[in-house]
Each structure stands twice: as structure tokens, then as C-alpha cells.
PDB file of N, CA and C in Angstrom:
ATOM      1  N   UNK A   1      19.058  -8.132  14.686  1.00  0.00           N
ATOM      2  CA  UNK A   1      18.098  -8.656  15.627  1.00  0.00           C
ATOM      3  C   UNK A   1      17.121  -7.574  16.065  1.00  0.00           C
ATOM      4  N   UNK A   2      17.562  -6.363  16.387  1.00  0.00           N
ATOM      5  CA  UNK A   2      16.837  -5.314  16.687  1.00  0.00           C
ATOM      6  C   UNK A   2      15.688  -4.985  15.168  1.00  0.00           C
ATOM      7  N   UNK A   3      16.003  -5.149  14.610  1.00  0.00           N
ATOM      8  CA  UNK A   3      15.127  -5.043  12.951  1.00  0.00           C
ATOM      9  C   UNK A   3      13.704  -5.781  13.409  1.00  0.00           C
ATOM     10  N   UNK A   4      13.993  -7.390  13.861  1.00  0.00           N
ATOM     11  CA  UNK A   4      12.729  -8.345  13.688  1.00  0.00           C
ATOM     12  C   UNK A   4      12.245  -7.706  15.113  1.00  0.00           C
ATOM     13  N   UNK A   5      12.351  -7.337  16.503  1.00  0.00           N
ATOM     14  CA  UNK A   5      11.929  -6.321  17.187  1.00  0.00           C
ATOM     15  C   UNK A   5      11.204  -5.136  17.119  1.00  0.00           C
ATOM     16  N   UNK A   6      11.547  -4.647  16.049  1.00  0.00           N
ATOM     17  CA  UNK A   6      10.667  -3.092  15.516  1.00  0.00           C
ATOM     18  C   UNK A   6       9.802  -4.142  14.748  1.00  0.00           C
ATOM     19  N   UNK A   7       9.860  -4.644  14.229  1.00  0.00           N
ATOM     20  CA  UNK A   7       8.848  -5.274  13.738  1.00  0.00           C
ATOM     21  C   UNK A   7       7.593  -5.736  13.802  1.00  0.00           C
ATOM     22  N   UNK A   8       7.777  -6.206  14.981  1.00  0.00           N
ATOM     23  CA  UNK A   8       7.207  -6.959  15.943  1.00  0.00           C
ATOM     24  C   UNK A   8       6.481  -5.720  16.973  1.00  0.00           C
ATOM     25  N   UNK A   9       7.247  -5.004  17.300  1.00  0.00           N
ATOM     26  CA  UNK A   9       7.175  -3.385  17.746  1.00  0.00           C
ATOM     27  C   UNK A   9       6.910  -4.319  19.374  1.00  0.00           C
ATOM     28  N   UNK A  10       8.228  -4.599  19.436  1.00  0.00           N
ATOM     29  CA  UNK A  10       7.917  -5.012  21.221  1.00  0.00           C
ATOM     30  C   UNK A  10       9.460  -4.225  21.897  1.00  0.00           C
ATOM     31  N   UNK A  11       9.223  -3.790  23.028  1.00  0.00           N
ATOM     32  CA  UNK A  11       9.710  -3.222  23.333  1.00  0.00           C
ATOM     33  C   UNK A  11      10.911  -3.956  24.710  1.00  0.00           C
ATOM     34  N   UNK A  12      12.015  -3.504  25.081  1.00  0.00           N
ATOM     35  CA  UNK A  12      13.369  -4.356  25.523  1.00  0.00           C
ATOM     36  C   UNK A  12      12.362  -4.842  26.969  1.00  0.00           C
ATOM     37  N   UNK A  13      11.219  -3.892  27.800  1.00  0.00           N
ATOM     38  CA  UNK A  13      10.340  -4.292  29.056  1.00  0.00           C
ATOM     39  C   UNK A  13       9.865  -5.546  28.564  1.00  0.00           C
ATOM     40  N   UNK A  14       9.104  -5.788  27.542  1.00  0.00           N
ATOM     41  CA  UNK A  14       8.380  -6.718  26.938  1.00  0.00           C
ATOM     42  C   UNK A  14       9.032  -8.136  27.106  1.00  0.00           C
ATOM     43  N   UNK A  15      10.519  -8.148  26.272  1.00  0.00           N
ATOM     44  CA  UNK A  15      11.015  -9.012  25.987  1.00  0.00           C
ATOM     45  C   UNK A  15      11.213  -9.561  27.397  1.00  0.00           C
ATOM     46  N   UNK A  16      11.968  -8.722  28.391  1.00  0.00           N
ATOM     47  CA  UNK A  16      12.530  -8.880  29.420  1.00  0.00           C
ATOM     48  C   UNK A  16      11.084  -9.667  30.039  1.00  0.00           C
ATOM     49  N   UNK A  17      10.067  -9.369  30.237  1.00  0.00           N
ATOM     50  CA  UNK A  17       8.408 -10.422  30.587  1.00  0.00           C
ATOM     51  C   UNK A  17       8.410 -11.415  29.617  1.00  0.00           C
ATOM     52  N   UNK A  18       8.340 -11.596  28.903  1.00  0.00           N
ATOM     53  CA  UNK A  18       8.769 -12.590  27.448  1.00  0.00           C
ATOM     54  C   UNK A  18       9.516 -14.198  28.681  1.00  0.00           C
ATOM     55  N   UNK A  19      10.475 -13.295  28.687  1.00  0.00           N
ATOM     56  CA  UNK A  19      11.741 -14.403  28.749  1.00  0.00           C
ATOM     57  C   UNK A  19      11.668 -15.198  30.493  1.00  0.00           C
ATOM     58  N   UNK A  20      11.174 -13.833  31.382  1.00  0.00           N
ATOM     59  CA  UNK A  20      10.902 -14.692  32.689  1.00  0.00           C
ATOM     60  C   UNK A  20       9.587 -15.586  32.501  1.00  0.00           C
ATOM     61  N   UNK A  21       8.856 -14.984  32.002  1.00  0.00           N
ATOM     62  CA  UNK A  21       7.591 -16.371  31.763  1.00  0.00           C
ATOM     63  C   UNK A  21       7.728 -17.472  31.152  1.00  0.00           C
ATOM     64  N   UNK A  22       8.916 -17.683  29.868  1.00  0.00           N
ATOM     65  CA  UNK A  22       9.130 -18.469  29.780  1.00  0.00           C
ATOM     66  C   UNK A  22      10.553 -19.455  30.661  1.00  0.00           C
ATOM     67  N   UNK A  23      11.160 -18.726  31.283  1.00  0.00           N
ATOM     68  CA  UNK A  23      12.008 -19.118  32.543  1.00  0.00           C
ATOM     69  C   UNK A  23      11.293 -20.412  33.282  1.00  0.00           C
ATOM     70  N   UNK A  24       9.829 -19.549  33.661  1.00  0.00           N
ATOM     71  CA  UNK A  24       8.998 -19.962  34.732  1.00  0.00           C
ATOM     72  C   UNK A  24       7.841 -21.020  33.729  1.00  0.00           C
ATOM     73  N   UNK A  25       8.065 -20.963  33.071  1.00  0.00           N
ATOM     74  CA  UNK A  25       6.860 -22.119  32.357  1.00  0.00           C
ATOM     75  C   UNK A  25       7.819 -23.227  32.291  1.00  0.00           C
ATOM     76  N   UNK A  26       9.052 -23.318  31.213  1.00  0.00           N
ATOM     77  CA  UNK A  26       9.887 -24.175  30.792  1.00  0.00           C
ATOM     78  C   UNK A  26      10.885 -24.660  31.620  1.00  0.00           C
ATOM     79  N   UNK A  27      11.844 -23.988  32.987  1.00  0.00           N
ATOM     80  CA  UNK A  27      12.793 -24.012  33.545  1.00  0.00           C
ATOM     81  C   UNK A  27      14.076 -24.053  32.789  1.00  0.00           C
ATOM     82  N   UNK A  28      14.925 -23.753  33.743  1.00  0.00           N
ATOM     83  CA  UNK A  28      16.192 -23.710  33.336  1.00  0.00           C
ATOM     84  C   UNK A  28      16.912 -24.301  31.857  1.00  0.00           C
ATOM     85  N   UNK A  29      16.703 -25.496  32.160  1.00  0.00           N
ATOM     86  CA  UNK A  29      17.338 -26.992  31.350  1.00  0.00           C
ATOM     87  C   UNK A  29      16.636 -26.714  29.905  1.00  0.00           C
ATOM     88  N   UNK A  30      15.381 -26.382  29.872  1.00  0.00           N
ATOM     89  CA  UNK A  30      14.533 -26.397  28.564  1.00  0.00           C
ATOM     90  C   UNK A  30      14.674 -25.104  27.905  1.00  0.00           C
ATOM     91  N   UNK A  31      15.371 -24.129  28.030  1.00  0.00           N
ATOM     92  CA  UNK A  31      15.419 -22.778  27.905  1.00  0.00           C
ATOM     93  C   UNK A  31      16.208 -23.354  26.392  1.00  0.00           C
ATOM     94  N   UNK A  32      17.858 -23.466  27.068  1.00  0.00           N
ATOM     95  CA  UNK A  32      18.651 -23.699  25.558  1.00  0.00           C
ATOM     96  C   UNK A  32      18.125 -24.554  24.647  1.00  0.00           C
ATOM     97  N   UNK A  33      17.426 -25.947  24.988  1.00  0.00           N
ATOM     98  CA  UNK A  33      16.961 -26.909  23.952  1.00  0.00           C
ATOM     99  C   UNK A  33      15.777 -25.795  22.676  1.00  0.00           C
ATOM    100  N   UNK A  34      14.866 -25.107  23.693  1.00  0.00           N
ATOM    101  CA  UNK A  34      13.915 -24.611  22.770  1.00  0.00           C
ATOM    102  C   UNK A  34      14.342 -23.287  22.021  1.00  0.00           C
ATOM    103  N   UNK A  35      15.583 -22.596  22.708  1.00  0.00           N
ATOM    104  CA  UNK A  35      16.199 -21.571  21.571  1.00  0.00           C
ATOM    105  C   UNK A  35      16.708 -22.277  21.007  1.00  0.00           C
ATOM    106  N   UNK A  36      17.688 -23.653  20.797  1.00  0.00           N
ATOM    107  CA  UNK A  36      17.915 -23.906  19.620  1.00  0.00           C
ATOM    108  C   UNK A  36      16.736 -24.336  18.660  1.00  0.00           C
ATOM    109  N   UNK A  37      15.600 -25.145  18.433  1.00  0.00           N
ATOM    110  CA  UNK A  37      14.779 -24.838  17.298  1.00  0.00           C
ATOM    111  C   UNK A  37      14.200 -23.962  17.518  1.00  0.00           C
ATOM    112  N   UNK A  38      14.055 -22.922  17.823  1.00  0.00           N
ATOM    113  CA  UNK A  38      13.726 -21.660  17.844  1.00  0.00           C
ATOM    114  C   UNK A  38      14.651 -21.104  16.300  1.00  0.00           C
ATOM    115  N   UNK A  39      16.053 -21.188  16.993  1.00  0.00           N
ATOM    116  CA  UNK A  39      17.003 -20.669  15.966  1.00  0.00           C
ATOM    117  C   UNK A  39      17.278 -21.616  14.281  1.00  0.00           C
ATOM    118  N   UNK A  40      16.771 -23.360  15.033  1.00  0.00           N
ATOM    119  CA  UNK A  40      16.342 -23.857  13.411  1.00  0.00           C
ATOM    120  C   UNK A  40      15.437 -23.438  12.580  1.00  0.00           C
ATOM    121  N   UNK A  41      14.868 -23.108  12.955  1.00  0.00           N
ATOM    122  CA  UNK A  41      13.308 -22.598  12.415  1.00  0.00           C
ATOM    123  C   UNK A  41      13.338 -21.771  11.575  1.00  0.00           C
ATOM    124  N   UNK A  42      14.078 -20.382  12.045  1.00  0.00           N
ATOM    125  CA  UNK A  42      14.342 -19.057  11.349  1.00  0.00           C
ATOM    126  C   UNK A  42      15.390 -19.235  10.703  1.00  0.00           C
ATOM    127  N   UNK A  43      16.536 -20.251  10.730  1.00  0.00           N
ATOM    128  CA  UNK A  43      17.596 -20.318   9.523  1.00  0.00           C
ATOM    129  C   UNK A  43      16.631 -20.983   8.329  1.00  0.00           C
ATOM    130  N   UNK A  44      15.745 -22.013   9.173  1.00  0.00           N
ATOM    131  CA  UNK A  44      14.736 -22.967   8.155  1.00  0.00           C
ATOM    132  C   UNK A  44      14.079 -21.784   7.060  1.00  0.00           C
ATOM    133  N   UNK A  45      13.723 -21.066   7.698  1.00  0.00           N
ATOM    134  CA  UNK A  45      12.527 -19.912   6.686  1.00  0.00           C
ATOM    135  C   UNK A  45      13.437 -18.956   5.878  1.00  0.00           C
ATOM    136  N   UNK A  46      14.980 -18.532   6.243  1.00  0.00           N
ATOM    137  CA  UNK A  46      15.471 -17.832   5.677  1.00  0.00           C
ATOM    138  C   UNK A  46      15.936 -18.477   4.483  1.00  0.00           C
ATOM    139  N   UNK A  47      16.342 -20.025   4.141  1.00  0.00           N
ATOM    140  CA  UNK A  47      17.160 -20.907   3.585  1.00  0.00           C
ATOM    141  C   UNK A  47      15.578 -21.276   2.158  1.00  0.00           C
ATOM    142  N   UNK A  48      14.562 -21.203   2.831  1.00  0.00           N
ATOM    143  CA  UNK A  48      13.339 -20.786   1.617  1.00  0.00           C
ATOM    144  C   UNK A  48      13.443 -19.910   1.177  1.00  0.00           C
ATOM    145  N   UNK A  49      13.568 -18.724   1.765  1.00  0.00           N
ATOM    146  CA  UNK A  49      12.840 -17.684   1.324  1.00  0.00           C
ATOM    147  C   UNK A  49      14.150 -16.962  -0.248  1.00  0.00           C
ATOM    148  N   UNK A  50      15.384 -17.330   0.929  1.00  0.00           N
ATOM    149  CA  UNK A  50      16.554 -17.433  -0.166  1.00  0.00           C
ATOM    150  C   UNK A  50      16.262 -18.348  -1.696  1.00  0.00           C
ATOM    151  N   UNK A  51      16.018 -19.399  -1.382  1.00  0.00           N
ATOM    152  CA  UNK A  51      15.763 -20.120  -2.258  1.00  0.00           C
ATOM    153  C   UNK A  51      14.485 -19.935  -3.504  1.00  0.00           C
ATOM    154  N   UNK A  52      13.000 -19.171  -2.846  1.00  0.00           N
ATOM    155  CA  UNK A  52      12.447 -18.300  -3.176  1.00  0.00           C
ATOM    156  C   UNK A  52      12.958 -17.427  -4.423  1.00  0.00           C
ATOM    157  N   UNK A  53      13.751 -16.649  -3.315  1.00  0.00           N
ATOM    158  CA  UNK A  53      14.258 -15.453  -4.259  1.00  0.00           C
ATOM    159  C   UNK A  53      15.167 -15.995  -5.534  1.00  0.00           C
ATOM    160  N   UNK A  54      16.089 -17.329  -5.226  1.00  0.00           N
ATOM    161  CA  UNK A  54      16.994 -17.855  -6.516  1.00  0.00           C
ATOM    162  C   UNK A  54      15.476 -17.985  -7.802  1.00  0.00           C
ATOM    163  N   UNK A  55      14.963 -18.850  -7.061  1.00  0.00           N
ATOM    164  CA  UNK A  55      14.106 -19.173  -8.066  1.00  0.00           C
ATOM    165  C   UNK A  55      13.028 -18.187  -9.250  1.00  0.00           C
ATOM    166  N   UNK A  56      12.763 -17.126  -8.538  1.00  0.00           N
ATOM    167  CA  UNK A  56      12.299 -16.145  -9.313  1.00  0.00           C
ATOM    168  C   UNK A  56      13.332 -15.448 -10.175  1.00  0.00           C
ATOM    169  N   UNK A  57      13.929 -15.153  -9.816  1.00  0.00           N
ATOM    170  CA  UNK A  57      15.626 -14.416 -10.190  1.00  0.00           C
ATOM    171  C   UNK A  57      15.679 -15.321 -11.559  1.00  0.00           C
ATOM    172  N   UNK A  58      15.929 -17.047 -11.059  1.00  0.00           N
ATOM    173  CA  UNK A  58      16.441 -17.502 -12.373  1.00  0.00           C
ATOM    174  C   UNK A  58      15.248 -17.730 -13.511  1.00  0.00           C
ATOM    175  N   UNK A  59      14.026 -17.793 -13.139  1.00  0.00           N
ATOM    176  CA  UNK A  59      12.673 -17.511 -14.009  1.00  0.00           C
ATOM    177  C   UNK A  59      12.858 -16.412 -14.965  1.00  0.00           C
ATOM    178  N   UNK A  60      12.878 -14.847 -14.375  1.00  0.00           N
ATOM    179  CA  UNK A  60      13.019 -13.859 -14.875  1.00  0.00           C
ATOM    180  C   UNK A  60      13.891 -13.787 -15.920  1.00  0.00           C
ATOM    181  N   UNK A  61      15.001 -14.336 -15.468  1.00  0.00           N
ATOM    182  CA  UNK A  61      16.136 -14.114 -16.569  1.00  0.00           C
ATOM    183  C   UNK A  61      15.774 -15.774 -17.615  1.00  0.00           C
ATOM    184  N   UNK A  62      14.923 -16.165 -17.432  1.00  0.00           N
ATOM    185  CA  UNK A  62      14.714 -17.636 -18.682  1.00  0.00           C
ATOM    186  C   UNK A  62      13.760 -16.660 -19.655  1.00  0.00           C
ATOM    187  N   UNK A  63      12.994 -15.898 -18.915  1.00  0.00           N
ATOM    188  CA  UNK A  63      11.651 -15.394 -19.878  1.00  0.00           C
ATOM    189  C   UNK A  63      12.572 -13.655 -20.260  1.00  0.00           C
ATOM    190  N   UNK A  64      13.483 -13.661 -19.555  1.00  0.00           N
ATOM    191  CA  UNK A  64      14.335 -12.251 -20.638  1.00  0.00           C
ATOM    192  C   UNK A  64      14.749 -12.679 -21.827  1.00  0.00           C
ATOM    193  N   UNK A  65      15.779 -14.240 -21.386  1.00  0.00           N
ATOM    194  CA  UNK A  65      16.025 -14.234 -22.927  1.00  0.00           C
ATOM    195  C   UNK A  65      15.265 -14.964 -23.623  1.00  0.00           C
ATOM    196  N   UNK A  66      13.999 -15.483 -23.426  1.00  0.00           N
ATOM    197  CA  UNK A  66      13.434 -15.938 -24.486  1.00  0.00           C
ATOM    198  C   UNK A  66      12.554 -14.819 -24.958  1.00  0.00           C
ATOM    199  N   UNK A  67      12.039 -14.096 -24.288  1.00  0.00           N
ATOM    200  CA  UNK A  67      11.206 -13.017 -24.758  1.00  0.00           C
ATOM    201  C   UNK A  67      12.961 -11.828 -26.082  1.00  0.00           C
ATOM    202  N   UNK A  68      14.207 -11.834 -25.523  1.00  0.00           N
ATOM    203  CA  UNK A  68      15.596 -11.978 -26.381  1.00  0.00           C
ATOM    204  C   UNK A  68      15.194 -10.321 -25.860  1.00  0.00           C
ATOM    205  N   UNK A  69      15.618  -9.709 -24.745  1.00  0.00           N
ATOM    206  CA  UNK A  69      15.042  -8.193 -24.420  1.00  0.00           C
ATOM    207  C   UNK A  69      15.495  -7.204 -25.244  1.00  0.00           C
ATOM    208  N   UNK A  70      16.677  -7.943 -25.930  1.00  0.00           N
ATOM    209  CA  UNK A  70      18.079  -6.827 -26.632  1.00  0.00           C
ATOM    210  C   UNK A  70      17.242  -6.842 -28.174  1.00  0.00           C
ATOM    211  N   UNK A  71      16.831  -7.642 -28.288  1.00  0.00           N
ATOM    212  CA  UNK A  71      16.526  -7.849 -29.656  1.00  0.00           C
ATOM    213  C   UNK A  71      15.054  -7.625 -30.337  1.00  0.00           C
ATOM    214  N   UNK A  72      14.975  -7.906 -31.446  1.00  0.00           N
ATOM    215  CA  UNK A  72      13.508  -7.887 -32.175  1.00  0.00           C
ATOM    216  C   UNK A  72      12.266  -8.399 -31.544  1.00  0.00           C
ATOM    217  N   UNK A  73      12.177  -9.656 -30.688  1.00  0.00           N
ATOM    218  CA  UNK A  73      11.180 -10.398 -30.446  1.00  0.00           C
ATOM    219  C   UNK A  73      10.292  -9.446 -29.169  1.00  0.00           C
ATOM    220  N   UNK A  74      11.474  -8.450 -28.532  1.00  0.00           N
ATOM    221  CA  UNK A  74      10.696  -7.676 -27.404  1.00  0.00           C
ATOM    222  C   UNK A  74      10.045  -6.278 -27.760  1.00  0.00           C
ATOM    223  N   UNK A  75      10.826  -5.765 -28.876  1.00  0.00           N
ATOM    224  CA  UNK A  75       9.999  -5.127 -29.759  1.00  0.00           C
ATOM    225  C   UNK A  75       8.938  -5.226 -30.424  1.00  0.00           C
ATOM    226  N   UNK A  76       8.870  -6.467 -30.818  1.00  0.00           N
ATOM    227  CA  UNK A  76       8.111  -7.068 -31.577  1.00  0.00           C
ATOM    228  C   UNK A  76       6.530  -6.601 -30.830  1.00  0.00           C
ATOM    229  N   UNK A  77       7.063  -7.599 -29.307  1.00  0.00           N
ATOM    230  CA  UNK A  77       5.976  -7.319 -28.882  1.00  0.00           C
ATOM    231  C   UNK A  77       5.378  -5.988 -27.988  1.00  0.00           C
ATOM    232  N   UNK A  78       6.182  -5.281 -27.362  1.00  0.00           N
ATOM    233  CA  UNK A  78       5.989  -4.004 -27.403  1.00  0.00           C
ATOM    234  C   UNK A  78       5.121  -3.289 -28.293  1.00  0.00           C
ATOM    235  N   UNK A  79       5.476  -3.515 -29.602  1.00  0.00           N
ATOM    236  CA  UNK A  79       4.346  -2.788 -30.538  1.00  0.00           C
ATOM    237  C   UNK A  79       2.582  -3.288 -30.795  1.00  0.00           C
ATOM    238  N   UNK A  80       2.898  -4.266 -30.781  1.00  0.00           N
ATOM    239  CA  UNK A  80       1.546  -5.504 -30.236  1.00  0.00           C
ATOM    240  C   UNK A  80       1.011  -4.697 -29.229  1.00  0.00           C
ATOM    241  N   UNK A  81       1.767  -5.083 -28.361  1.00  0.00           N
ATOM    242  CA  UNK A  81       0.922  -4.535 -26.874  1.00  0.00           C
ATOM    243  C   UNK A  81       0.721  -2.931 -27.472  1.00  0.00           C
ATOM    244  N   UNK A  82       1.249  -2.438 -27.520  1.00  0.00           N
ATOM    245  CA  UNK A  82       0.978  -0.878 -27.786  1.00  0.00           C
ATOM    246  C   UNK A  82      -0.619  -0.740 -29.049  1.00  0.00           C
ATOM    247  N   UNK A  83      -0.446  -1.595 -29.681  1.00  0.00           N
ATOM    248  CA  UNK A  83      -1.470  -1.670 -30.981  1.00  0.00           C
ATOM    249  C   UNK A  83      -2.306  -2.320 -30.234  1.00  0.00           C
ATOM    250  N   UNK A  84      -2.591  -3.092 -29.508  1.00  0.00           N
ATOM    251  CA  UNK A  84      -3.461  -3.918 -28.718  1.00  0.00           C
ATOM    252  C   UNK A  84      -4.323  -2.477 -27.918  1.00  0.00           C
ATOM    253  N   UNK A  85      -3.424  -1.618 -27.099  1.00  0.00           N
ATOM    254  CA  UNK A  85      -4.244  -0.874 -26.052  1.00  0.00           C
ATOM    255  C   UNK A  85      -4.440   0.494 -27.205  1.00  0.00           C
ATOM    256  N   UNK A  86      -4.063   0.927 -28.443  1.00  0.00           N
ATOM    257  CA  UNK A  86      -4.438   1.898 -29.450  1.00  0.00           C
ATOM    258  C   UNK A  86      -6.175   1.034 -29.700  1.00  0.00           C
ATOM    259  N   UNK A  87      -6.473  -0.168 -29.714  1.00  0.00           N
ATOM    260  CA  UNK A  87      -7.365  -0.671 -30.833  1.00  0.00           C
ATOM    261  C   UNK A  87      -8.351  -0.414 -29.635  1.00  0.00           C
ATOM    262  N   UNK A  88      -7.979  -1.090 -28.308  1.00  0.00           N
ATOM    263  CA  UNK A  88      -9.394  -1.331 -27.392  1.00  0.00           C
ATOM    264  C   UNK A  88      -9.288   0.717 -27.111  1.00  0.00           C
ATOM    265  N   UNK A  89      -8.273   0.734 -27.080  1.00  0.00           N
ATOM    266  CA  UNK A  89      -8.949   2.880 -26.904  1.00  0.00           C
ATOM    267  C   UNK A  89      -9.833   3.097 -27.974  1.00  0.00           C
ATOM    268  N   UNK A  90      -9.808   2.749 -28.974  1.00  0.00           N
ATOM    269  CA  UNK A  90     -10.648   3.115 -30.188  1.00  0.00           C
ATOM    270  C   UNK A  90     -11.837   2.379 -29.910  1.00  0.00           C
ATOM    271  N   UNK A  91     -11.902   1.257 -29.483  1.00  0.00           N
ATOM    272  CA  UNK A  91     -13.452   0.535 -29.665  1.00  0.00           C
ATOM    273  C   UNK A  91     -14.148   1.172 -28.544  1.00  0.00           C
ATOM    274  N   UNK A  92     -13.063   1.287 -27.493  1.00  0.00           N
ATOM    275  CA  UNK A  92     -13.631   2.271 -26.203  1.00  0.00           C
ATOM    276  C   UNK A  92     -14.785   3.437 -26.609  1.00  0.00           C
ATOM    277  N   UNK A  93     -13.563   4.205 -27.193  1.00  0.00           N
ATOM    278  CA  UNK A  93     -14.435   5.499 -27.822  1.00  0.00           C
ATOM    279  C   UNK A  93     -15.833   5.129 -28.214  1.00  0.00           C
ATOM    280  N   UNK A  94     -15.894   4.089 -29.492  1.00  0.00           N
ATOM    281  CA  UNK A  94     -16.702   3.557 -30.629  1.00  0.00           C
ATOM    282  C   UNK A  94     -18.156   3.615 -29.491  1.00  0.00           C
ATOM    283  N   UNK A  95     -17.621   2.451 -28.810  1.00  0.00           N
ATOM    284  CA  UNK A  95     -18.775   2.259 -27.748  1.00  0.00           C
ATOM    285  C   UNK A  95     -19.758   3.491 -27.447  1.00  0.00           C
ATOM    286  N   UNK A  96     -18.771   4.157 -26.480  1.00  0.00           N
ATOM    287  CA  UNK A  96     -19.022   5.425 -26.026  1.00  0.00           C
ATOM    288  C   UNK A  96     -20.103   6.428 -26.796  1.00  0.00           C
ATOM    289  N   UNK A  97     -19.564   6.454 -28.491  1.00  0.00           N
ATOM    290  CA  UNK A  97     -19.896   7.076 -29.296  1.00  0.00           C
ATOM    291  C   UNK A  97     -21.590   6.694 -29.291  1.00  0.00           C
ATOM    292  N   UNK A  98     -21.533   5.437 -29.304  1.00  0.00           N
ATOM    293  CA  UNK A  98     -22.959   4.916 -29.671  1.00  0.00           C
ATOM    294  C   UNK A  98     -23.779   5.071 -28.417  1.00  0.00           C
ATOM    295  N   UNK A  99     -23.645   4.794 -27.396  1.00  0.00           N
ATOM    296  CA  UNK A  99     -24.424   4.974 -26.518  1.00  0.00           C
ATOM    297  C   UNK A  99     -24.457   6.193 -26.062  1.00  0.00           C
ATOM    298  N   UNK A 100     -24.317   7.213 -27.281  1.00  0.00           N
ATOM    299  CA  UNK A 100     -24.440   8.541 -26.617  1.00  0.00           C
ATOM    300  C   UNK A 100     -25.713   9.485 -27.339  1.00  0.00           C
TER     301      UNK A 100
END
């Protein structure tokens, strides 16, 4: 809890004004109702963001093994890409050459 605090970079005075203003806006009775969706809210965003993270996670690993990382096909293209940025360095130059 102290983490989302530095975060926020508010300090324990702050909170402590925080919480009587809302004392004094909301009263007593409305205090617990609105920390609890307060507290739905942030399980709500963590339960995405988790879900988020599954979802990239299991992406990554669909395009490891189809790209097959262990094997020929990532080599394959490795050398591509490598021959790809050898050819545009050369036309680079070429260019260069001519407009000089």
C-alpha cells in the first residue's frame, strides 16, 4: 500500500486531509460503502491488467514456436534480416557515393 503512495508521492499529512474531507463531505455511513468500490475498482484493474499480461505472455510464446526459435526457421530469418540491413548499408553508401 505504501508503494501506490510514493507513487502518488502524497504524504501520511495529506492522506490524513484526504480522509477528514471526505469524513465531512460523505459522513460516517457512506465512508465504508465508497471504500468498498473503491476497493472493487482496483481488484477490477488488477484482474485486467493480469489478464493483460496472460495474454501477451501466451502471444509471445504462439509466435516463438511458430517463428520454431530452436530451430531453422529463426535462423532462417535472422540471416534475412541480417542480409536485409548488409543490402540497405550498401545502397546507403551507393546513394551517398553519388551525391557526392
Amino acid at each position: 500500500m505504501d508503494m501506490l503512495f510514493l507513487f502518488f508521492d502524497i504524504s501520511t499529512g495529506e492522506i490524513f486531509i484526504i480522509l477528514i474531507v471526505a469524513f465531512l463531505i460523505f459522513g460516517p455511513s457512506r465512508i465504508p460503502e465508497i471504500a468498498r468500490k473503491i476497493g472493487r475498482g482496483m481488484n477490477e484493474i488488477r484482474r485486467a491488467s493480469d489478464e493483460i499480461k496472460r495474454e501477451i505472455t501466451r502471444e509471445t510464446d504462439k509466435i516463438g514456436k511458430d517463428l520454431n526459435v530452436d530451430g531453422t526457421n529463426f535462423n532462417e530469418f535472422k540471416d534475412t534480416a541480417k542480409d536485409i540491413k548488409e543490402g540497405m548499408s550498401k545502397f546507403g553508401k551507393d546513394v551517398k557515393k553519388g551525391t557526392d
